[in-house]
C-alpha atoms as a PDB file:
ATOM      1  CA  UNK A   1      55.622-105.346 -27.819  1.00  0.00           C
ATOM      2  CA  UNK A   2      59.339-106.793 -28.131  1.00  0.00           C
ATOM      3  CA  UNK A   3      59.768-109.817 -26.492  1.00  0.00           C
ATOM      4  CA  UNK A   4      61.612-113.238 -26.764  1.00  0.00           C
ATOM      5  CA  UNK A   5      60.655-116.760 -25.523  1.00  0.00           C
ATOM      6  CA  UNK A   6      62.412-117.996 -22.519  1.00  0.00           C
ATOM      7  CA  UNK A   7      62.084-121.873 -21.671  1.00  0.00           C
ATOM      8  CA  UNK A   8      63.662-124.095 -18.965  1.00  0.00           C
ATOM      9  CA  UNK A   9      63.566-127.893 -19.416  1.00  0.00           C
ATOM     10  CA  UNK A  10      63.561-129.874 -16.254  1.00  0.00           C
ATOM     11  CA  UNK A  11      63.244-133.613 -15.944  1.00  0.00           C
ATOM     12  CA  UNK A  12      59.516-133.484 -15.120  1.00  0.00           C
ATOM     13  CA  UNK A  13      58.469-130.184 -15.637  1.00  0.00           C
ATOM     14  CA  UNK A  14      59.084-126.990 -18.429  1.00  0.00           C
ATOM     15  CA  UNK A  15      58.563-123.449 -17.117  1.00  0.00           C
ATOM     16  CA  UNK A  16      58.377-120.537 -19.578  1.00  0.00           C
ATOM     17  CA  UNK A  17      57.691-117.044 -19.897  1.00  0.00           C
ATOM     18  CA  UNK A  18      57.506-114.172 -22.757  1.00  0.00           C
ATOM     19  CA  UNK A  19      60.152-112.180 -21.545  1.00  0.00           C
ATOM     20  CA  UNK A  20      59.792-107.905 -23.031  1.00  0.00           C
ATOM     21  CA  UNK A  21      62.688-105.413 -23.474  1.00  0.00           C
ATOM     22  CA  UNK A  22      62.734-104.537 -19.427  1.00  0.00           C
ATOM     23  CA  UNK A  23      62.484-108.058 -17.812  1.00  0.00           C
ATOM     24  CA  UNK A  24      58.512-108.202 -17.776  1.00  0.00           C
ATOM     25  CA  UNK A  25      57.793-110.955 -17.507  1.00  0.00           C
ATOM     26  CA  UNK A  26      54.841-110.585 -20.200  1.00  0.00           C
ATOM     27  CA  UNK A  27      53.463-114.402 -19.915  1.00  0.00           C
ATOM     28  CA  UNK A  28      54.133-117.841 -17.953  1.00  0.00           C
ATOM     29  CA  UNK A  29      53.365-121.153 -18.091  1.00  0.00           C
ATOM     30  CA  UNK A  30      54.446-124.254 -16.939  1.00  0.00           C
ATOM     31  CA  UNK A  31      53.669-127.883 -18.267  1.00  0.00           C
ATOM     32  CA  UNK A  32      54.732-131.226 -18.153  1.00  0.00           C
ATOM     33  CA  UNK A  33      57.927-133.070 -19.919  1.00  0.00           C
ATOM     34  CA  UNK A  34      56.867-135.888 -20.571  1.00  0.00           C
ATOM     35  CA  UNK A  35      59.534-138.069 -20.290  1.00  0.00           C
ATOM     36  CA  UNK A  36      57.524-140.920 -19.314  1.00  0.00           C
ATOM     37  CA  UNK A  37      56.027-140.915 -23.089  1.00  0.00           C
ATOM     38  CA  UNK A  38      59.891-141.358 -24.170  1.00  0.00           C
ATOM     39  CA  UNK A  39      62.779-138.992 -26.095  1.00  0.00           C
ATOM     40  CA  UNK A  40      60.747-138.097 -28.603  1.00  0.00           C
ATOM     41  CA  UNK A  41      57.398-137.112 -27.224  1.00  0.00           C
ATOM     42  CA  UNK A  42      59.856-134.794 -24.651  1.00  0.00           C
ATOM     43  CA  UNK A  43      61.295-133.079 -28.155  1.00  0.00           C
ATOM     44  CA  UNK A  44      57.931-133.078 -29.626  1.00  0.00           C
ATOM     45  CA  UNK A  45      56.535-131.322 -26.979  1.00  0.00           C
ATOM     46  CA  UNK A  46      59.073-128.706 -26.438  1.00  0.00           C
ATOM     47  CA  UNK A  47      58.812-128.002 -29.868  1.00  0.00           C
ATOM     48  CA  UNK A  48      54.897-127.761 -29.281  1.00  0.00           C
ATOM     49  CA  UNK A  49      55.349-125.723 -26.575  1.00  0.00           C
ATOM     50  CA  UNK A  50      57.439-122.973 -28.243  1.00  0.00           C
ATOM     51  CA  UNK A  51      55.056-122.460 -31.047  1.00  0.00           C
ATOM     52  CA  UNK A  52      52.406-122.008 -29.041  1.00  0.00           C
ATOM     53  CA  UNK A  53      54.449-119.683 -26.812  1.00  0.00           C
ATOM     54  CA  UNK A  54      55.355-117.341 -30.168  1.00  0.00           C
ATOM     55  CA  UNK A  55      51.478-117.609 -31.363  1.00  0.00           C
ATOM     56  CA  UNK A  56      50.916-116.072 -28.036  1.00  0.00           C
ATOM     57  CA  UNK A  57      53.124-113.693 -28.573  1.00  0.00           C
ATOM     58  CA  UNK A  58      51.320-112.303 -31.860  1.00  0.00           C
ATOM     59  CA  UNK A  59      48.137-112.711 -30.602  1.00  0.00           C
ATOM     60  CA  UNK A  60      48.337-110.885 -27.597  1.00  0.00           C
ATOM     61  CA  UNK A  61      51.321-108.732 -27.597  1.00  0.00           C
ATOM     62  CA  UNK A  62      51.043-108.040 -31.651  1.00  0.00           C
ATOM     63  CA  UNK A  63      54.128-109.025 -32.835  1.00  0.00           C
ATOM     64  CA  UNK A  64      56.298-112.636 -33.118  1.00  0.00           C
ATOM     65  CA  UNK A  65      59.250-112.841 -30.416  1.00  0.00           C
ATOM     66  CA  UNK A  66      62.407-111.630 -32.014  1.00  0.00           C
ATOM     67  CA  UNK A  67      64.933-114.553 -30.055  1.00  0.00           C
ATOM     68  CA  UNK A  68      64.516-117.418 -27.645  1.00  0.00           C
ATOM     69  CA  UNK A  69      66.211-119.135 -25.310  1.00  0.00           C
ATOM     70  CA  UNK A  70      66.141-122.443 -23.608  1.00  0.00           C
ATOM     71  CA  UNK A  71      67.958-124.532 -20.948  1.00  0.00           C
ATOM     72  CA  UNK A  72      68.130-128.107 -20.752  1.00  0.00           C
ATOM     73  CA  UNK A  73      69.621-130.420 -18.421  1.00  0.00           C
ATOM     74  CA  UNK A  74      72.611-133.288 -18.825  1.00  0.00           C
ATOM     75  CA  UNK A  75      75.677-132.340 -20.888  1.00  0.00           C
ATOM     76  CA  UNK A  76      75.289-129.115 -23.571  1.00  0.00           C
ATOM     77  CA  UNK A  77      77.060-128.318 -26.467  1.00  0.00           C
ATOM     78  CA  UNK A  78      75.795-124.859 -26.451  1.00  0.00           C
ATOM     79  CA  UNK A  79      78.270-123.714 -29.434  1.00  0.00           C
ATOM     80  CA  UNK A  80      76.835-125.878 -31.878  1.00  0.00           C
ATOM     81  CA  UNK A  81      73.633-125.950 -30.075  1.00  0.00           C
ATOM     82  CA  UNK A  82      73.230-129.730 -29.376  1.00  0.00           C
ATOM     83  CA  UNK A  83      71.746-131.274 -26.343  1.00  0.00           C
ATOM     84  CA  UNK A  84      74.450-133.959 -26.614  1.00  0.00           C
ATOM     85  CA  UNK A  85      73.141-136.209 -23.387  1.00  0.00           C
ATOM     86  CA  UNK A  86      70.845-136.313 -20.808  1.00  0.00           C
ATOM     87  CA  UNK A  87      70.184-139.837 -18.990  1.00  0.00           C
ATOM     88  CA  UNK A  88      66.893-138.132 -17.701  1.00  0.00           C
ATOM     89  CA  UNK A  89      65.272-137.540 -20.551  1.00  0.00           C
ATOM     90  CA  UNK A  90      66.768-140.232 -22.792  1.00  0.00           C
ATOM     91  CA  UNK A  91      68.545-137.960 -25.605  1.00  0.00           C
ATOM     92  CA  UNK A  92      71.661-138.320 -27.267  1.00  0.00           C
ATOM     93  CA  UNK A  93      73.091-135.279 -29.885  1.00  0.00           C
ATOM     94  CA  UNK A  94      69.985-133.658 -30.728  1.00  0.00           C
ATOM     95  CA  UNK A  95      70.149-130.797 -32.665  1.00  0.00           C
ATOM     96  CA  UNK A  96      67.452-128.962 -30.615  1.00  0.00           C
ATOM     97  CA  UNK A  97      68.632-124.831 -31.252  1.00  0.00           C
ATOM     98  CA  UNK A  98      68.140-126.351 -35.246  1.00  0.00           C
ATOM     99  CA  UNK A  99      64.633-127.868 -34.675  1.00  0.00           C
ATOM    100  CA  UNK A 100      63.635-124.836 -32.126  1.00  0.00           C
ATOM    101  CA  UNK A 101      65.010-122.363 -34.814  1.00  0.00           C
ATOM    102  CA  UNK A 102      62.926-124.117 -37.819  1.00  0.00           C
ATOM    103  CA  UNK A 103      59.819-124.515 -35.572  1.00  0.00           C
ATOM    104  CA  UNK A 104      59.653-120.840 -34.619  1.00  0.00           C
ATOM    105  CA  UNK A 105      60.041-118.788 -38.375  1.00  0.00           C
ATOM    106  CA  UNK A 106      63.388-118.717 -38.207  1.00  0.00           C
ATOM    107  CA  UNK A 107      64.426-116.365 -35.026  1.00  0.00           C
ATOM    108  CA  UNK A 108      68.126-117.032 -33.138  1.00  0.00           C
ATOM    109  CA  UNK A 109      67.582-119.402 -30.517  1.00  0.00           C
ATOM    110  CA  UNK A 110      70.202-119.846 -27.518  1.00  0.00           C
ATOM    111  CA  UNK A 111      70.771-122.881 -25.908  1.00  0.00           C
ATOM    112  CA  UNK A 112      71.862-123.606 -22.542  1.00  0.00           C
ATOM    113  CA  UNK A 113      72.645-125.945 -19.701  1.00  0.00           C
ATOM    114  CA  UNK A 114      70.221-125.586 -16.922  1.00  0.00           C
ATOM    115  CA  UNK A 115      72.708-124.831 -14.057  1.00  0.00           C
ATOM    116  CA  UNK A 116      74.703-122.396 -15.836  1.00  0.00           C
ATOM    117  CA  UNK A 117      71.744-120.580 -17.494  1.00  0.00           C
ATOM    118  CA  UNK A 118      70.353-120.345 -14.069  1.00  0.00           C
ATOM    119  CA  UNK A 119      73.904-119.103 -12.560  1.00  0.00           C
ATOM    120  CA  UNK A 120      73.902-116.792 -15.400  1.00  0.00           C
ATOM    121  CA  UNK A 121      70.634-115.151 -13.745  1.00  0.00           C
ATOM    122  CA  UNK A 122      71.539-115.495 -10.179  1.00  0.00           C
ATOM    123  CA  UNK A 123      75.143-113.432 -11.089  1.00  0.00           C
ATOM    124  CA  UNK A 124      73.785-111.212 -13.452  1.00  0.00           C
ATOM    125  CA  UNK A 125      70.145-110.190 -11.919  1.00  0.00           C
ATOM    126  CA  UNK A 126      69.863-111.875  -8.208  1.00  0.00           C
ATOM    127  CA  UNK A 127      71.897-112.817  -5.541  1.00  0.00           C
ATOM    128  CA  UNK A 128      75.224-112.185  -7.284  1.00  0.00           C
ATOM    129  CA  UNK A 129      74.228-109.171  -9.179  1.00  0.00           C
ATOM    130  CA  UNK A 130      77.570-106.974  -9.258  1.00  0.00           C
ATOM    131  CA  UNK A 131      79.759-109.289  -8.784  1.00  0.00           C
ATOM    132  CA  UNK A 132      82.686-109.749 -11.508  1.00  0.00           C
ATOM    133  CA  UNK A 133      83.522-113.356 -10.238  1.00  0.00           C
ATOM    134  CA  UNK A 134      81.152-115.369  -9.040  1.00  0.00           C
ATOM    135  CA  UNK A 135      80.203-119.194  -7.988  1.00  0.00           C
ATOM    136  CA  UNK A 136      76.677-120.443  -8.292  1.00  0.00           C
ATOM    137  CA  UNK A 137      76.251-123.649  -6.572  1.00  0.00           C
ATOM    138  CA  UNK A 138      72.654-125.383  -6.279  1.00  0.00           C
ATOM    139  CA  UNK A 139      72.378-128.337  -3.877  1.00  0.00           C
ATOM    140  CA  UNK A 140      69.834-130.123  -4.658  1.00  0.00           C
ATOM    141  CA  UNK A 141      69.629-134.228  -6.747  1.00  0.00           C
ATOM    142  CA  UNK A 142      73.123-134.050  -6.936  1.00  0.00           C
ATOM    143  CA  UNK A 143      75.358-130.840  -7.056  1.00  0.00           C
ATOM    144  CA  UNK A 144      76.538-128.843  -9.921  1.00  0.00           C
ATOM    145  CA  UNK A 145      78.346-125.669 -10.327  1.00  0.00           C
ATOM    146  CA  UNK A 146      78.316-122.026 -12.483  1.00  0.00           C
ATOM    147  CA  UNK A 147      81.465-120.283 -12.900  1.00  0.00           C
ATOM    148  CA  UNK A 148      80.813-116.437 -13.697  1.00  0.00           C
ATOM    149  CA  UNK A 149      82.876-114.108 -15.301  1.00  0.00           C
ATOM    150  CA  UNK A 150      81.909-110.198 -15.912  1.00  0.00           C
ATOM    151  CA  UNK A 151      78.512-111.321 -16.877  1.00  0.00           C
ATOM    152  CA  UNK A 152      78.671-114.611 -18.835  1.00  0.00           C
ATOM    153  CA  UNK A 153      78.731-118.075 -17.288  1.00  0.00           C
ATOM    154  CA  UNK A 154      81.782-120.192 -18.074  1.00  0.00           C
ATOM    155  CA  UNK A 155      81.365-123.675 -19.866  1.00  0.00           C
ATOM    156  CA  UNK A 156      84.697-125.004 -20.648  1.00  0.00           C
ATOM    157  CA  UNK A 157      86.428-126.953 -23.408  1.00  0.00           C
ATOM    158  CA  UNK A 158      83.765-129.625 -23.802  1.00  0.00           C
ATOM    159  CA  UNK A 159      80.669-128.417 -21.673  1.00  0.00           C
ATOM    160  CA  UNK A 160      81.864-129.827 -18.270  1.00  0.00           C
ATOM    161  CA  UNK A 161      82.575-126.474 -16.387  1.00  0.00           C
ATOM    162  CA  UNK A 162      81.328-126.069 -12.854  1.00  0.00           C
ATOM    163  CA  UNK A 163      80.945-129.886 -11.951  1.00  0.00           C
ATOM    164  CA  UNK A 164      81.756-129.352  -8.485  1.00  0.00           C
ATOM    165  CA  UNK A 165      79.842-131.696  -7.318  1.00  0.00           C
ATOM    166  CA  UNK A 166      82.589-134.337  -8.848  1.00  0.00           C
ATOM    167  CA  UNK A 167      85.063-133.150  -6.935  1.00  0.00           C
ATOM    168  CA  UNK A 168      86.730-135.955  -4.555  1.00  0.00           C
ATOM    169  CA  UNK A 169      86.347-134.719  -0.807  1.00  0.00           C
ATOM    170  CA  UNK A 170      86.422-138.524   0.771  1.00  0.00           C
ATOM    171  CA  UNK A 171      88.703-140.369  -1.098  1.00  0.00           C
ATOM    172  CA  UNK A 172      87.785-144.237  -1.703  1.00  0.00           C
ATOM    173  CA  UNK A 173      84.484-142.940  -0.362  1.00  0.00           C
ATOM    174  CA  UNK A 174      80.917-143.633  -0.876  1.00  0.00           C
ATOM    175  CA  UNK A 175      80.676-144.771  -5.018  1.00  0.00           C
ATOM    176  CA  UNK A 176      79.264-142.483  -7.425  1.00  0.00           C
ATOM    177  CA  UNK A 177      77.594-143.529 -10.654  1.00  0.00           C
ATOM    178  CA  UNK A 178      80.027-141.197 -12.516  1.00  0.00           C
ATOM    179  CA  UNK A 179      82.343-144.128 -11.861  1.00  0.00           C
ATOM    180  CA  UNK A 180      84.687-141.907  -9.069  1.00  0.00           C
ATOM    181  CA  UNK A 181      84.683-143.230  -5.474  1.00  0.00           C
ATOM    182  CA  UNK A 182      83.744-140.156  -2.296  1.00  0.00           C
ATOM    183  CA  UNK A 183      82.578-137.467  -4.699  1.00  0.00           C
ATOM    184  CA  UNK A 184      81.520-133.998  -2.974  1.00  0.00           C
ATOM    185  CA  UNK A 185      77.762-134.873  -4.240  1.00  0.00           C
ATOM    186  CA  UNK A 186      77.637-138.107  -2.525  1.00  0.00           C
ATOM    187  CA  UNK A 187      77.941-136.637   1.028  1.00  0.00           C
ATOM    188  CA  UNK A 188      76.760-132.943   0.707  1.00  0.00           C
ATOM    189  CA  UNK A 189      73.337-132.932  -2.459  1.00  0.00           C
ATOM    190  CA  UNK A 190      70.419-133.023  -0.554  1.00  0.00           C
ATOM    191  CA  UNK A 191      69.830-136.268  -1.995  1.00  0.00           C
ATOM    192  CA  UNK A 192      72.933-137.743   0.055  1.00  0.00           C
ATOM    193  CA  UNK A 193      71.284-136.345   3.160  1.00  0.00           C
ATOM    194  CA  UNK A 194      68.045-137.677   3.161  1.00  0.00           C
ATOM    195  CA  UNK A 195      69.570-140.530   2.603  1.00  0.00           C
ATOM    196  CA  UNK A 196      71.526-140.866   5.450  1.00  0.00           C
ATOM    197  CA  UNK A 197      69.008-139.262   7.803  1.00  0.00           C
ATOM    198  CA  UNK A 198      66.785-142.163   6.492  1.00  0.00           C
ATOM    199  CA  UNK A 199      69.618-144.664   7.720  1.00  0.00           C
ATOM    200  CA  UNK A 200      69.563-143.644  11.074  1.00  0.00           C
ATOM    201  CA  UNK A 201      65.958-142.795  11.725  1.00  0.00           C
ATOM    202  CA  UNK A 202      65.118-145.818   9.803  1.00  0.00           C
ATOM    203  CA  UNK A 203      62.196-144.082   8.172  1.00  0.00           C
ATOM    204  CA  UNK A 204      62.461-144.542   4.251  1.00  0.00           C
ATOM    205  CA  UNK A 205      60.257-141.455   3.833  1.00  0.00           C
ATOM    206  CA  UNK A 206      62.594-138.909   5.663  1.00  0.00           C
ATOM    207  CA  UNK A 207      64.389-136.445   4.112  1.00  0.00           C
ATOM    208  CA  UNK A 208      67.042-133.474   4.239  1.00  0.00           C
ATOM    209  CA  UNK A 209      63.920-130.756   5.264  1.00  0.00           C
ATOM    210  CA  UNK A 210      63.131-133.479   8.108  1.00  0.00           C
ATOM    211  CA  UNK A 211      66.902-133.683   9.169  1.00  0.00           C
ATOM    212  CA  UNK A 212      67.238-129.612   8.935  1.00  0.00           C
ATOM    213  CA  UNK A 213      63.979-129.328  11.382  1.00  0.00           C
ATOM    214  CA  UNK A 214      65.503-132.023  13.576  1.00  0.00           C
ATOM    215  CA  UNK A 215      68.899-130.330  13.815  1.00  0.00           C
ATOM    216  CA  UNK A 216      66.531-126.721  14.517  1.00  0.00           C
ATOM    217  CA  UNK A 217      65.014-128.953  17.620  1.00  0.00           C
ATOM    218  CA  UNK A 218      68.784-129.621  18.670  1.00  0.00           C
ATOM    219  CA  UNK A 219      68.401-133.120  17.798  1.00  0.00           C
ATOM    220  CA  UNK A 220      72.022-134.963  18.354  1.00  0.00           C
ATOM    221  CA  UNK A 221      72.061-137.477  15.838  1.00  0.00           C
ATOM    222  CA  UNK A 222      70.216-134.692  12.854  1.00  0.00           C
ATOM    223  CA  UNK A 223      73.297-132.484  14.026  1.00  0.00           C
ATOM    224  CA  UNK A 224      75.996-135.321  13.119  1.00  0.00           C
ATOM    225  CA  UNK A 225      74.459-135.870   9.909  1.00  0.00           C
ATOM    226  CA  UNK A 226      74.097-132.147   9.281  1.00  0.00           C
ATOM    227  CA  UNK A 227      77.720-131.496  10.161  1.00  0.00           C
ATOM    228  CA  UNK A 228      78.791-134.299   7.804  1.00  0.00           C
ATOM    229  CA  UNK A 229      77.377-132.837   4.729  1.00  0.00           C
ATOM    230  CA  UNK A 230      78.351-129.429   5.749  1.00  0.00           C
ATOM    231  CA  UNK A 231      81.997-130.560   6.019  1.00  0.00           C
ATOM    232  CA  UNK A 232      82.213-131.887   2.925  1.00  0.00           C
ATOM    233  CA  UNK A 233      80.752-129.184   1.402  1.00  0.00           C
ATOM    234  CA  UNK A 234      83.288-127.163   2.585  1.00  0.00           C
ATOM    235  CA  UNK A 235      85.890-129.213   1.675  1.00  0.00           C
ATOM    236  CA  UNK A 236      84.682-129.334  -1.603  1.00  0.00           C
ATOM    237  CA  UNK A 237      84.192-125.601  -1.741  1.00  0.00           C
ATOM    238  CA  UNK A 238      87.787-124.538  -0.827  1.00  0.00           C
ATOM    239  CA  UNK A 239      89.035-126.420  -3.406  1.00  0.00           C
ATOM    240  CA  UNK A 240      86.892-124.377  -5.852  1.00  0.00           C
ATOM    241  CA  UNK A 241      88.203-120.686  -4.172  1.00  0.00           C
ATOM    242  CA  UNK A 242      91.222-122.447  -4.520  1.00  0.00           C
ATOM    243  CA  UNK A 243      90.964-122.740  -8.228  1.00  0.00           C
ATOM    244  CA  UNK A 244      88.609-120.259  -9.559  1.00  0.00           C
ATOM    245  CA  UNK A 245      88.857-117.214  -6.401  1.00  0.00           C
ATOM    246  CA  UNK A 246      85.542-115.410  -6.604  1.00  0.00           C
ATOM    247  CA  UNK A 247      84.172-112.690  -4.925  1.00  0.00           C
ATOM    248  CA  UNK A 248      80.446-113.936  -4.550  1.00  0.00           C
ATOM    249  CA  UNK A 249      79.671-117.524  -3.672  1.00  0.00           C
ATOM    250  CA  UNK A 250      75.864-118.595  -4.459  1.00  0.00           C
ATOM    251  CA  UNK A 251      74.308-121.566  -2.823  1.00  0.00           C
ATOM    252  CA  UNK A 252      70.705-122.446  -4.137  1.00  0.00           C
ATOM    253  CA  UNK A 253      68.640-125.577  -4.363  1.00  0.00           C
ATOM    254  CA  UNK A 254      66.683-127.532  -2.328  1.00  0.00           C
ATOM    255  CA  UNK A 255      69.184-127.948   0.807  1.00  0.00           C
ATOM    256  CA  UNK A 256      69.897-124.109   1.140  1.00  0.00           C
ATOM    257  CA  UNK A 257      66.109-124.038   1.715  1.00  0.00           C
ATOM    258  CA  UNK A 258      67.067-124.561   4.943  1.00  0.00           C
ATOM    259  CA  UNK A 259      68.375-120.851   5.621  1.00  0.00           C
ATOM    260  CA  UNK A 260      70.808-120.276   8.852  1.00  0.00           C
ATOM    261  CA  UNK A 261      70.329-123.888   9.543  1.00  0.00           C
ATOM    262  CA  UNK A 262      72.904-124.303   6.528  1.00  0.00           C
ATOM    263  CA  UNK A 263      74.473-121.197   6.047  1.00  0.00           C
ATOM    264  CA  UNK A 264      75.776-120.637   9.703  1.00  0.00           C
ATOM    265  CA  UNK A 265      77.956-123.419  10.144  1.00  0.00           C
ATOM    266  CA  UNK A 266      78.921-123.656   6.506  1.00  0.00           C
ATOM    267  CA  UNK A 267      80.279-119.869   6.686  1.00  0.00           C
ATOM    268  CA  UNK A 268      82.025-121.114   9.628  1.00  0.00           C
ATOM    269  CA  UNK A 269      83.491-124.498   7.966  1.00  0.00           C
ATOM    270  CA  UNK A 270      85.094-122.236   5.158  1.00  0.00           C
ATOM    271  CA  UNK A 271      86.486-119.476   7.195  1.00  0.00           C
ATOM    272  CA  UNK A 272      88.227-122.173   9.314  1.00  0.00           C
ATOM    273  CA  UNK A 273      89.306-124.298   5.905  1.00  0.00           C
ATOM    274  CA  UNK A 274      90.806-120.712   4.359  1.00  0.00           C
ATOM    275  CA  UNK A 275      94.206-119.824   4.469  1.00  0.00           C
ATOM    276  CA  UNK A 276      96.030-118.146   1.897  1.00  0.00           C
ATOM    277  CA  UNK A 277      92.813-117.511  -0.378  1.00  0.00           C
ATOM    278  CA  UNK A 278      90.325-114.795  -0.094  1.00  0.00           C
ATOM    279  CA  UNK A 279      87.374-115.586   1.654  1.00  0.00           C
ATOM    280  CA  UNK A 280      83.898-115.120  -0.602  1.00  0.00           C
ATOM    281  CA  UNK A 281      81.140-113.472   0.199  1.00  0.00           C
ATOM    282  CA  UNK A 282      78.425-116.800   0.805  1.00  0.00           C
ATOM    283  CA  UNK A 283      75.011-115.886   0.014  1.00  0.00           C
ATOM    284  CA  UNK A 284      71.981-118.055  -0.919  1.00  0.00           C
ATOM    285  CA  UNK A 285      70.389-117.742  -4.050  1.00  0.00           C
ATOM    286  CA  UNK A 286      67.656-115.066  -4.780  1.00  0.00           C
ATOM    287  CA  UNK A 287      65.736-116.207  -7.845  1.00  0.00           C
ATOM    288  CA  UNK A 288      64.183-119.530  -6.553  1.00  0.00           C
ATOM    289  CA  UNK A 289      62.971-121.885  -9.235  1.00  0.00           C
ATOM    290  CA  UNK A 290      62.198-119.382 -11.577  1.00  0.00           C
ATOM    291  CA  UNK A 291      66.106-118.584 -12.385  1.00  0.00           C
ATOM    292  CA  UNK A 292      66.439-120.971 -15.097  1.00  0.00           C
ATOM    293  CA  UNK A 293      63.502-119.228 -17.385  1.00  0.00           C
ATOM    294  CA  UNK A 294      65.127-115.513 -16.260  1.00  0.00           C
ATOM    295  CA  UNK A 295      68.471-116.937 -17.631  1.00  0.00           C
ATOM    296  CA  UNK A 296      67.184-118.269 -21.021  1.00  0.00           C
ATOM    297  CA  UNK A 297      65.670-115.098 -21.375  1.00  0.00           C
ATOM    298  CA  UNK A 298      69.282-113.401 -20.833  1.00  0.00           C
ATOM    299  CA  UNK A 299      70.465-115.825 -23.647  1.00  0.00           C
ATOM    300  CA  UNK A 300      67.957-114.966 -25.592  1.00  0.00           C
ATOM    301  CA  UNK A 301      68.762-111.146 -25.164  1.00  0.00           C
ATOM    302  CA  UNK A 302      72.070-111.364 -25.553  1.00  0.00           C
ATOM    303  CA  UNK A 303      71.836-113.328 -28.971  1.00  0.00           C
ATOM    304  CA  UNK A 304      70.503-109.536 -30.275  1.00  0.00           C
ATOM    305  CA  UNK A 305      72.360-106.903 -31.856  1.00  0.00           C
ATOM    306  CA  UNK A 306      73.957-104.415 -29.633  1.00  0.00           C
ATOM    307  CA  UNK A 307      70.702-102.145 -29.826  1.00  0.00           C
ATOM    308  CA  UNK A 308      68.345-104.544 -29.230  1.00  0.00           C
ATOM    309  CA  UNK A 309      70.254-105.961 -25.907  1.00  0.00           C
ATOM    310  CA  UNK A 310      68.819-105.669 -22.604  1.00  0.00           C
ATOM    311  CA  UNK A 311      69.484-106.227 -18.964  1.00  0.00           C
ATOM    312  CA  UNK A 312      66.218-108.748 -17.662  1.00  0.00           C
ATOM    313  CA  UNK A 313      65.759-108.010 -14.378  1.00  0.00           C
ATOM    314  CA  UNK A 314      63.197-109.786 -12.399  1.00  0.00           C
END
């Protein structure tokens, strides 16, 4: 059965799937990084983890894959297919589409960032399916972006497209470690918010689901908080209609887990910020965690001549 290997890198975890010619989603599994063991074992076992995935593939579906694809985080020079950074997991320019390509017989291998590989799935096959223009924003650490355009995700000059989350929305604000001062991540990821619903409950253990139920139960000072991060977001998002005008806005991640809690008032903090641009259509993301491995599979597909391309659906 035609298939290709699909694999999403995270900072503790790898999810991956045999992906077949209609978006089956022939075979998953899931394993541990392994960052803790260093930069190394993580490559190693990747690389372990893909062979085994394409001796799967023979054994039980009677043929090798024909392409993979795979999605890392930090900064990706997918062109050349080099993971060039990622503080995470300790790398600096490795080759990794080279090593993947060696360790699997010699098949194509895509490589991708993980946000824009998973923006690439939410535009193409989920929440923005149809959409010629689309932003894919995931709240979640800290807060990066996906620019989409008629079906392919946008990654710039050097591999920076879509970091949103860099965008200055409280000028000499909060500092961030990229070195800026009142960044849009600082005051909007859900990391920023448990951290200041931790401040003012003074419980070290709370965090952005325990400020969302509070603001459900009408809780004053969860509302504040709340209202903070949704303004900045805002602020931060009209500045991206402003430059890049789509038709679809996607928010995923851990924050938008919080449903009309977030959406309602954020809906409303753009309409009111809009002026001259086109309002977007704000949805939240459809593919959950599982968007990353749909998207390498996409890259994978898409590395194949014209009549072996498909359209993965989930």
């Amino acid at each position: 059965m035609r298939h290709v290997i699909a694999l999403d890198v995270g900072g503790t975890g790898m999810k991956a799937a045999l992906v077949g010619a209609g978006g089956e989603l022939l075979y998953q599994a899931r394993r541990a990084t392994g960052r803790d063991r260093g930069p190394d074992a993580v490559v190693d076992g990747i690389l372990d983890f893909a062979a085994e995935l394409r001796a799967y593939g023979i054994e039980h579906l009677g043929a090798p894959a024909l392409a993979a694809g795979v999605a890392v985080p930090g900064i990706v020079d997918e062109e050349r297919g080099i993971a060039a950074y990622s503080a995470n997991l300790g790398w600096r320019d490795l080759p990794l589409r080279g090593l993947l390509t060696d360790r699997l017989g010699g098949v194509p291998v895509a490589l991708g960032h993980d946000v824009r590989t998973g923006g690439l799935a939410e535009g193409r096959i989920g929440a923005g399916k149809g959409a010629d223009r689309f932003l894919f924003v995931p709240l979640g650490t800290g807060i990066a972006g996906a620019i989409g355009i008629a079906g392919r995700v946008e990654s710039g000059a050097h591999g920076f497209a879509g970091e949103i989350g860099h965008i200055v929305v409280r000028p000499g604000g909060t500092p961030c470690p990229c070195g800026q001062r009142g960044c849009l991540e600082r005051y909007a990821s859900a990391a920023a918010v448990s951290e200041a619903w931790a401040s003012v409950t003074g419980n070290p253990e709370a965090d952005a689901a325990d400020c969302a139920a509070a603001v459900e139960a009408d809780d004053p000072k969860a509302r504040e908080v709340w209202q903070c991060a949704v303004d900045a977001l805002a602020d931060g998002l009209l500045t991206a209609l402003t430059l890049l005008d789509p038709r679809t806005l996607i928010i995923g991640g851990g924050l938008a887990e919080a449903g009309d809690t977030l959406f309602t008032p954020l809906r409303e903090a753009v309409r009111r910020r809009v002026t001259f641009q086109k309002l977007p259509t704000i949805v939240p993301a459809a593919l959950g965690d599982t968007a990353g491995c749909l998207g390498a599979g996409l890259l994978a597909w898409d590395l194949l001549d014209t009549t072996d391309r498909t359209e993965v659906t989930p």
